[in-house]
Protein backbone atom coordinates (compact mmCIF):
# COMPACT_ATOMS: atom_id res chain seq x y z
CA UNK A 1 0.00 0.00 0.00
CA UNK A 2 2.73 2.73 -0.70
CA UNK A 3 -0.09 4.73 -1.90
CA UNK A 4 -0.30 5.79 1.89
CA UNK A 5 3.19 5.52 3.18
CA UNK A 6 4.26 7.86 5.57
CA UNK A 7 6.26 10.83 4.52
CA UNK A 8 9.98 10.48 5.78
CA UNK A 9 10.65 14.71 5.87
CA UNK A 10 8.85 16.11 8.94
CA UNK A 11 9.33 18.34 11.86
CA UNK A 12 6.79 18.03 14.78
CA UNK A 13 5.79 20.55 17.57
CA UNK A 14 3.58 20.39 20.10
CA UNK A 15 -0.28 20.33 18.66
CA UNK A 16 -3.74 20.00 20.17
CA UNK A 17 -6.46 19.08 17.49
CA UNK A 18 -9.89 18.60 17.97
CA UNK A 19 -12.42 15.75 15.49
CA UNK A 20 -15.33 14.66 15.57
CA UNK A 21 -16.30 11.77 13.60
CA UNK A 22 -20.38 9.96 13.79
CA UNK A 23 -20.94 6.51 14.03
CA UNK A 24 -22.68 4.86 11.05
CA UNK A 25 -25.31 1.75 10.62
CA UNK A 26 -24.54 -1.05 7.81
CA UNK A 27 -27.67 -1.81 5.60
CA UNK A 28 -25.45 -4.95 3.98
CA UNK A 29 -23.42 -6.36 6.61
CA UNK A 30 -19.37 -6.86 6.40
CA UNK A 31 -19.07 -10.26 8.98
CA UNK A 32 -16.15 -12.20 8.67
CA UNK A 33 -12.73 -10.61 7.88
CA UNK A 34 -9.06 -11.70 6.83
CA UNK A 35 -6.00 -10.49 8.15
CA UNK A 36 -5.13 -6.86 8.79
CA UNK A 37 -8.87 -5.93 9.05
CA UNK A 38 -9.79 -6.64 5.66
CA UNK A 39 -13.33 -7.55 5.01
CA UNK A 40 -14.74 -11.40 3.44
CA UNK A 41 -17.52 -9.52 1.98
CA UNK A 42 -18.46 -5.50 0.66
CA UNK A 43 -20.85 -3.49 2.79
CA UNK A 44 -22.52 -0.48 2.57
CA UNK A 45 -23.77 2.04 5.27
CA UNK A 46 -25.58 5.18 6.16
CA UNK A 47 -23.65 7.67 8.39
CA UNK A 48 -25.60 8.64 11.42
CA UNK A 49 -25.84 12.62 11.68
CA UNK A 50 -25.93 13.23 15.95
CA UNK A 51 -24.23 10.06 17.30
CA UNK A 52 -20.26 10.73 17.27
CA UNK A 53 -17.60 11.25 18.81
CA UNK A 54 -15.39 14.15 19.86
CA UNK A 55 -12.20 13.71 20.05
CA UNK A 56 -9.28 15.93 21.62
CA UNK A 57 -5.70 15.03 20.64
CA UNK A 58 -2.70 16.65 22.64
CA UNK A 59 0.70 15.86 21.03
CA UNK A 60 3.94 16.76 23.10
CA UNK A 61 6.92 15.79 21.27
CA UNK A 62 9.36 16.16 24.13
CA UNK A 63 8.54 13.51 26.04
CA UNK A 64 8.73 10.04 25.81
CA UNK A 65 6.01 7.71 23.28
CA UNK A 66 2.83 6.90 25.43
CA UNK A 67 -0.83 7.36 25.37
CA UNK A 68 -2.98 8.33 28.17
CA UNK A 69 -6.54 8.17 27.61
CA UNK A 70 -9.65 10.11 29.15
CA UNK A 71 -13.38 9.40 28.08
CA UNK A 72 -15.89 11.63 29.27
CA UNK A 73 -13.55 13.04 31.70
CA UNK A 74 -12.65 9.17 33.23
CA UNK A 75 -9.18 8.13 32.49
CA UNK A 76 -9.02 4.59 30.79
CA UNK A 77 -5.79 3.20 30.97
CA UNK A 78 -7.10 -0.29 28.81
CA UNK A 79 -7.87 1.97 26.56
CA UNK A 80 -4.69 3.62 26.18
CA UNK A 81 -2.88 0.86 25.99
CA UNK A 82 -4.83 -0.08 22.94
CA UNK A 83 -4.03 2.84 21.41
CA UNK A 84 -0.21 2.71 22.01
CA UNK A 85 -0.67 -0.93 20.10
CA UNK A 86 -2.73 0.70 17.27
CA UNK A 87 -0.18 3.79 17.01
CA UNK A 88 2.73 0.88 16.99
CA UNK A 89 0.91 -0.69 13.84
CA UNK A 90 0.43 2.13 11.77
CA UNK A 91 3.79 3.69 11.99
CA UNK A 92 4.86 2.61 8.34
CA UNK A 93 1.98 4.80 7.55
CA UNK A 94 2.75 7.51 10.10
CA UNK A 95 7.00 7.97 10.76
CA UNK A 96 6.63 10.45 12.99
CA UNK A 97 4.02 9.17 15.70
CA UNK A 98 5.90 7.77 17.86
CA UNK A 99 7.93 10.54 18.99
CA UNK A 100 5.90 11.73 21.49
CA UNK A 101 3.60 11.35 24.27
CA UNK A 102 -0.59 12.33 23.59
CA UNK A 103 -3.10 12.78 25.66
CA UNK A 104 -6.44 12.32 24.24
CA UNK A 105 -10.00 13.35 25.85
CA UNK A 106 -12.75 11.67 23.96
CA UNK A 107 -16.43 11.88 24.53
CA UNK A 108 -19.31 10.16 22.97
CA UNK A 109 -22.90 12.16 22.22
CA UNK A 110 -24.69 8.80 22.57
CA UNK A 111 -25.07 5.91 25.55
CA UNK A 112 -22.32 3.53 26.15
CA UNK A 113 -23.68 -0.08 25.02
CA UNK A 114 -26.65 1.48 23.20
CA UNK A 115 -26.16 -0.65 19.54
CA UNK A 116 -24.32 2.32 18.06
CA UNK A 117 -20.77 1.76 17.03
CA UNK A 118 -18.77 3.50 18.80
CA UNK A 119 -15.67 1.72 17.88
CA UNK A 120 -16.43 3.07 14.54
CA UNK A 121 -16.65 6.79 15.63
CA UNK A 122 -13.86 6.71 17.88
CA UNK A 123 -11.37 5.14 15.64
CA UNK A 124 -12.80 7.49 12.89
CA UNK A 125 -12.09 10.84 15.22
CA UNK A 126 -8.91 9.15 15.92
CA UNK A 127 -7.78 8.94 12.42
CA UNK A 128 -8.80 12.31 11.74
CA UNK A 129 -7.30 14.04 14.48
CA UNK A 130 -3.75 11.97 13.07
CA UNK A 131 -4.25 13.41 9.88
CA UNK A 132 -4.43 16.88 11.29
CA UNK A 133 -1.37 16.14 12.97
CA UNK A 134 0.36 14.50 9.47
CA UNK A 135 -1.15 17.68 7.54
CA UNK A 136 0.56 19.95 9.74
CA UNK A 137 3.99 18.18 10.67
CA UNK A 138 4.59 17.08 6.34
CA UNK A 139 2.72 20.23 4.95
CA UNK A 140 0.68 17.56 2.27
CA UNK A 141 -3.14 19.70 2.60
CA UNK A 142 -4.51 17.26 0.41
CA UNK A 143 -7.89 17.18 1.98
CA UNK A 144 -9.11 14.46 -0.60
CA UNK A 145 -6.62 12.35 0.17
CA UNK A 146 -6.31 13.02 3.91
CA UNK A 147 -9.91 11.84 4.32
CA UNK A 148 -9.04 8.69 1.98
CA UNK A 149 -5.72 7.87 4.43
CA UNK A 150 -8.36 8.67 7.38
CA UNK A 151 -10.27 5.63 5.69
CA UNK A 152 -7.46 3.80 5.44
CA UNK A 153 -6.02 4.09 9.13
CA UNK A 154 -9.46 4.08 10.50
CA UNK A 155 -9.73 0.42 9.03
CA UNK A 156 -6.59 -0.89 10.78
CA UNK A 157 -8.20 0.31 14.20
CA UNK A 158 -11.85 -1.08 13.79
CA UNK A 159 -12.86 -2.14 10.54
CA UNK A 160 -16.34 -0.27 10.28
CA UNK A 161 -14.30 2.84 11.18
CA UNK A 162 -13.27 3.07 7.70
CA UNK A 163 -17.26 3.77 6.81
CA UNK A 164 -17.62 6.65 8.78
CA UNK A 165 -15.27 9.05 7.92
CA UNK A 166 -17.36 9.83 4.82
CA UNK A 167 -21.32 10.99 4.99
CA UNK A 168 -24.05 9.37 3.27
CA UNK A 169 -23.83 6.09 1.85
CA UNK A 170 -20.89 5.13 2.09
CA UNK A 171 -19.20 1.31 0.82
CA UNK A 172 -16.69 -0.66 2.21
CA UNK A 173 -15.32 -3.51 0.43
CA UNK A 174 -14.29 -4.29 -2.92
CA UNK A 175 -17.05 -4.98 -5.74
CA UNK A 176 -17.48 -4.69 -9.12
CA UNK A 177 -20.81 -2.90 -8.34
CA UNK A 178 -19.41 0.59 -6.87
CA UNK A 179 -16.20 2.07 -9.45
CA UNK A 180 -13.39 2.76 -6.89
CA UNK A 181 -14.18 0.69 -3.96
CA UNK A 182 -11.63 -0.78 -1.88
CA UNK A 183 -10.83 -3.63 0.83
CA UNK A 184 -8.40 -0.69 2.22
CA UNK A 185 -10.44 1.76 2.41
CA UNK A 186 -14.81 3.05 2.52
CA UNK A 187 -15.70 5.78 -0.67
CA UNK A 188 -18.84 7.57 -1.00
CA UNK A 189 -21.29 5.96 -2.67
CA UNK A 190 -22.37 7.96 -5.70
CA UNK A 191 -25.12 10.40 -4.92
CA UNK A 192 -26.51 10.71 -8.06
CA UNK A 193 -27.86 7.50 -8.31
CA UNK A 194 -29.70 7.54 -5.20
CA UNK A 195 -33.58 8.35 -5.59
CA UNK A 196 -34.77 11.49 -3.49
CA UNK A 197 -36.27 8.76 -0.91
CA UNK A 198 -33.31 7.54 0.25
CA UNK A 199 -31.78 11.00 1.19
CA UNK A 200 -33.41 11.66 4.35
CA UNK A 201 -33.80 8.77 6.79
CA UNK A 202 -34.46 8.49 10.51
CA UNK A 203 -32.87 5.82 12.66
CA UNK A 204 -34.23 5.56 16.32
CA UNK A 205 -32.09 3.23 18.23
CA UNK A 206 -34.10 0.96 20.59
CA UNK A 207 -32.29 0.15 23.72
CA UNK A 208 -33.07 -3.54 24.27
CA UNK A 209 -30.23 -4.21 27.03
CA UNK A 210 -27.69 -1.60 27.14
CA UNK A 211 -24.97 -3.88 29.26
CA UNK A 212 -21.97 -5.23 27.25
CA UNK A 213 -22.67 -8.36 24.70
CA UNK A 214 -22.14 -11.57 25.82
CA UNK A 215 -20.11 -12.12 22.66
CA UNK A 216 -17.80 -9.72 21.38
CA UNK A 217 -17.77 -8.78 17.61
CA UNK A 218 -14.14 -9.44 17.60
CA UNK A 219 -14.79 -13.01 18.24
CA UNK A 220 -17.85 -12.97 16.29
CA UNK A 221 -16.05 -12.18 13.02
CA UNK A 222 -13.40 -14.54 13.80
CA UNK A 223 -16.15 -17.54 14.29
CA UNK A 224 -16.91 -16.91 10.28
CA UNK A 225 -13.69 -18.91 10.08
CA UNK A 226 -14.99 -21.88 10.56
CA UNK A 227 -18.82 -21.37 10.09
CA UNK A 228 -20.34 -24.11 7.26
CA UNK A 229 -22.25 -21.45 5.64
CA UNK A 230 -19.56 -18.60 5.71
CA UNK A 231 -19.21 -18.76 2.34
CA UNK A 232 -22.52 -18.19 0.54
CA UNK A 233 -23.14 -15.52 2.60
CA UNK A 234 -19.99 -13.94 1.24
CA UNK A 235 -21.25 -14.40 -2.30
CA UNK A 236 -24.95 -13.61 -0.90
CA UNK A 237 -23.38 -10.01 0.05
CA UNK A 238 -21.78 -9.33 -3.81
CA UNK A 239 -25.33 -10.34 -4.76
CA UNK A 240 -27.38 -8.22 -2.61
CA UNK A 241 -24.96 -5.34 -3.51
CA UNK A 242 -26.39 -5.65 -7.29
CA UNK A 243 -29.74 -5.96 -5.87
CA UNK A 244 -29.46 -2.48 -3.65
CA UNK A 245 -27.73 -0.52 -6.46
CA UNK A 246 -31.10 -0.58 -9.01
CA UNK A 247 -32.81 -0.20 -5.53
CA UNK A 248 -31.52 2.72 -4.67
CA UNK A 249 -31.90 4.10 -8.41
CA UNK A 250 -35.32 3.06 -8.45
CA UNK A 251 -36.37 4.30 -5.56
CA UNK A 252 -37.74 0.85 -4.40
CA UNK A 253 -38.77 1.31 -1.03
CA UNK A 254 -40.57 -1.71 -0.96
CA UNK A 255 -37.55 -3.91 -2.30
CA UNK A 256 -34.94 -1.60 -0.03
CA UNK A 257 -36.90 -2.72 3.40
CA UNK A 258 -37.26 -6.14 2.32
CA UNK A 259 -33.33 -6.26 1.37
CA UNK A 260 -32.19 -4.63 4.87
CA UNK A 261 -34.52 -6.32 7.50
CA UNK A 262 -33.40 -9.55 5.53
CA UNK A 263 -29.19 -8.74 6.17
CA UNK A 264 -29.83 -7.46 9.55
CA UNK A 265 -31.56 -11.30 9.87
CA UNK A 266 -28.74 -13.12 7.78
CA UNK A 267 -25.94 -11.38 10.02
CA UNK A 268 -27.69 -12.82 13.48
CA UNK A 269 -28.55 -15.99 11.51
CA UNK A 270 -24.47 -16.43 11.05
CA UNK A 271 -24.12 -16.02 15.20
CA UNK A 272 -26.49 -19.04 15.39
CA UNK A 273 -25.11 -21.14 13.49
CA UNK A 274 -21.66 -20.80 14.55
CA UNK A 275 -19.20 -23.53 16.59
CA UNK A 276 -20.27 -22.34 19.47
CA UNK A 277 -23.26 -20.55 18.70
CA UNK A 278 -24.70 -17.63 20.09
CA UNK A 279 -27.78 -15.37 20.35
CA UNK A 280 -27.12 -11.45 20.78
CA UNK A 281 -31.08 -11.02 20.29
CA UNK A 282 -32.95 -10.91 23.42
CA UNK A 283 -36.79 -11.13 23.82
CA UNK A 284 -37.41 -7.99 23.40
CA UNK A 285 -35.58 -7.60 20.18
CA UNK A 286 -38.14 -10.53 18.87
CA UNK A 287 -41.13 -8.81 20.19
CA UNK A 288 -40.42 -5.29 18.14
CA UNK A 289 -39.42 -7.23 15.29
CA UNK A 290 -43.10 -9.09 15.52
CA UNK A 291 -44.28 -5.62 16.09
CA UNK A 292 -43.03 -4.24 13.13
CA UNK A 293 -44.06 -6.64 10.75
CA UNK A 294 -47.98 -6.52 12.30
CA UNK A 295 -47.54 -2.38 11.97
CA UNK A 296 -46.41 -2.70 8.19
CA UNK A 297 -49.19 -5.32 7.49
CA UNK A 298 -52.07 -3.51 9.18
CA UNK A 299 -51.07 0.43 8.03
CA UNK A 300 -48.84 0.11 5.01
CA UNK A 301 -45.96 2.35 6.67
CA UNK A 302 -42.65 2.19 5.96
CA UNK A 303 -41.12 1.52 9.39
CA UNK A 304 -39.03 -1.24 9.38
CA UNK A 305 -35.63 -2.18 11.26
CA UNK A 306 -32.04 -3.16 11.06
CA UNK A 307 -29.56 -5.08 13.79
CA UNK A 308 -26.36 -4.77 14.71
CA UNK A 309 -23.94 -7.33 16.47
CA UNK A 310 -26.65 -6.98 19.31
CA UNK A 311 -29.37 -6.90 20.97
CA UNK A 312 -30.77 -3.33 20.41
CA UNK A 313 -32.77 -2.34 17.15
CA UNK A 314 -32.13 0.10 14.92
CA UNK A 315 -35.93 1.48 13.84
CA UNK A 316 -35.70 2.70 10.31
CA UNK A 317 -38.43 4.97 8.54
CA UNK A 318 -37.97 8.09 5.99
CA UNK A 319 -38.82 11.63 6.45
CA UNK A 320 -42.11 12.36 5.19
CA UNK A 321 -45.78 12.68 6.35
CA UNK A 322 -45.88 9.75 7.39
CA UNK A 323 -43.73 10.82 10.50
CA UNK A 324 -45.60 11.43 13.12
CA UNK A 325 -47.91 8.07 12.89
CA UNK A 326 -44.78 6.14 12.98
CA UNK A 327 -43.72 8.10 15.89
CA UNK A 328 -46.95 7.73 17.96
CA UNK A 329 -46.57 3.83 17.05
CA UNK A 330 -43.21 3.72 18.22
CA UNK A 331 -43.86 5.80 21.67
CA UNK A 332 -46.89 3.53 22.31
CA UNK A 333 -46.19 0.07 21.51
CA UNK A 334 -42.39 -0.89 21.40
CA UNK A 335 -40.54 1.83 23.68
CA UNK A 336 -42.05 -1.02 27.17
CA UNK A 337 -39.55 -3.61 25.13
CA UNK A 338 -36.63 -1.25 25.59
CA UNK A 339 -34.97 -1.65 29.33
CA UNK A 340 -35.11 1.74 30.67
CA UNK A 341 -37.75 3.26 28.11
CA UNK A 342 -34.48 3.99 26.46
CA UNK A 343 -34.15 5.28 22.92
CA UNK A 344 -31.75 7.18 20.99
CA UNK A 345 -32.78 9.45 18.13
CA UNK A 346 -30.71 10.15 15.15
CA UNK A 347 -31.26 10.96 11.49
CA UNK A 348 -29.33 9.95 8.30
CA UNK A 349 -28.96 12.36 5.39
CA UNK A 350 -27.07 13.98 2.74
C-alpha cells in the first residue's frame, strides 16, 4: 500500500487538534474478515448525523512515546494501551508518531452499550485528528486524500471505522458494483444514483439491554472462520450489492426494506449457526421485530428495522408525512420492550 506511506521529511511541535467523527449503521453487513482488518464480503452504510464522537488530541513531542486516555472526563488506561498498540501498527503509515507522548480526551454524544458503534466513531475521530497532525507536521493539505488515508487508518483500528469518515452512503469492500471501492479503504457511494427517498432517513435506536454483549464482535467475526455457511453468505453479500444498487436508483422502497430487514436477519442468523453458537437477540428484540411486521401489514408504513452485532434495534423509517404516525406507534407500543424506556434518536442524510 505505498499509496499511503508515511512521509519520511517532517518536523513536529507540540499540537492540540480537535475531530469529531459519527458513528454509522450497515444496511449490507461486512461479517467475517481476513488479516489486517480486511473484510470477506463489501458493505454499505448510512452515516448517522448526531451520534459521534469528539475527540481531543494533545501531542507533546518532548517527552517520551505513550498514550494516556480520558473518556468523558474518566481516564481509561485499557484503553490507552490499545491505542499505544494501534499507534505501533500504523507507523509505516505515520514515521513520525511515535515521537511523542498524547493525551487524548474523547467523549461520545450517545449511551455507552446502546447498539451504536462507537468503535467506529472513535477510531474514525482518531484517524482524523492523526491526519491533522500529518497535515501539519509534512505540509501535504490534500484534503481528498487526507480523508481517503483517514479511511485507510481508521480500518486498521476497527474495521467499520473506515465507513464513517465519509457521509451518506458510504461502501466498504471491494465490488465490481461501486467504481473505486476498496478492501483498504470506505468511498462515497455515488449520490446521483440515489432516488430522493433515500436521502433523508431516521434511525431511532431501541435500547433492548444496554450492558456489554455476551459475545464480542471481535470473536464474532473470527467464528466466520470456521462457520459451514460462511461462504454463501460472502457471495450472498456481492449479490445483494447488485440488488441495492437498481434499488436505490429506483427508488424501491418496498424492495430496499425487504433487502435490509433480511441482512440485519442473515448477520444474526451467522451467530447461530456458529461452533459455538450464540444469540445477541434478546426477547425484546423478537417482540419489536413481531411488532413491526404486524404495523407494516395492518397500516402500510414504511417503518421497518435493522440489527447490529446486538441486541438493540435500529428502527428505520424516511422523512415524510408519514412521520408522526410512525412516531406515535413507536412511543406507544415498542418503547415497554426497551430496558429503561431507552431510545436514541438520530437521522441519516445527505
Amino acid at each position: 500500500m505505498s499509496e499511503f506511506s508515511g512521509n519520511k521529511s517532517f518536523k513536529i511541535s507540540n499540537q492540540k487538534v480537535t475531530e469529531s467523527c459519527p458513528s454509522n449503521i450497515a444496511l449490507i453487513k461486512y461479517w467475517g474478515k481476513y488479516e489486517n482488518q480486511i473484510p470477506a464480503n463489501p458493505s454499505i452504510s448510512y452515516t448517522l448525523d448526531m451520534c459521534k464522537t469528539n475527540t481531543q488530541m494533545e501531542f507533546l513531542p518532548d517527552e517520551k512515546f505513550s498514550v494516556q486516555t480520558f473518556l468523558s472526563g474518566k481516564e481509561e488506561p485499557k484503553f490507552a494501551e490499545k491505542i499505544e498498540k494501534y499507534f505501533k501498527n500504523i507507523q509505516e503509515y505515520l514515521p513520525w508518531i511515535l515521537n511523542g507522548k498524547y493525551i487524548i480526551k474523547t467523549e461520545n454524544t450517545f449511551p455507552h452499550s446502546s447498539g451504536i458503534a462507537s468503535s467506529a466513531s472513535g477510531f474514525g475521530a482518531i484517524a482524523k485528528c492523526l491526519m491533522r497532525l500529518d497535515d501539519t507536521f509534512t505540509g501535504c493539505n490534500n484534503e481528498d486524500f487526507a480523508l481517503k488515508k483517514a479511511s485507510f487508518l481508521a480500518r486498521l483500528g476497527s474495521g467499520s471505522a473506515c465507513r464513517s469518515i465519509y457521509d451518506g452512503l458510504v461502501v466498504w469492500g471491494e465490488t465490481e458494483e461501486v467504481t473505486g471501492s476498496s478492501d483498504f479503504f470506505a468511498v462515497k457511494y455515488p449520490n446521483d444514483d440515489v432516488d430522493e427517498i433515500f436521502r433523508s432517513f431516521n434511525d431511532w435506536v431501541l435500547l433492548i439491554h444496554e450492558g456489554e454483549k455476551s459475545v464480542s464482535s471481535t470473536v464474532g467475526h473470527g467464528l466466520m472462520n470456521t462457520n459451514p455457511y460462511a461462504e454463501r453468505r460472502f457471495q450472498e453479500a456481492h449479490e445483494n450489492f447488485s440488488k441495492i444498487k437498481t434499488i436505490l436508483r429506483n427508488g424501491d422502497l418496498k424492495s430496499f426494506i425487504k433487502l435490509v430487514e433480511h441482512e440485519a436477519l442473515t448477520l444474526h442468523a451467522m451467530m447461530m449457526i456458529s461452533d459455538p453458537a450464540f444469540i445477541l437477540m434478546k426477547t425484546g428484540t423478537l417482540a419489536v421485530i413481531n411488532k413491526i411486521w404486524d404495523f407494516r401489514k395492518e397500516t402500510d408504513l414504511p417503518l421497518f428495522f435493522t440489527l447490529d452485532a446486538g441486541a438493540n434495534v435500529h428502527l428505520l423509517f424516511p422523512a415524510n408525512e408519514n412521520e408522526d404516525l410512525i412516531q406515535e406507534f413507536i412511543i406507544k407500543e415498542l418503547l415497554q420492550h426497551t430496558q429503561n424506556n431507552g431510545v436514541v434518536k438520530d437521522v441519516m442524510k445527505f
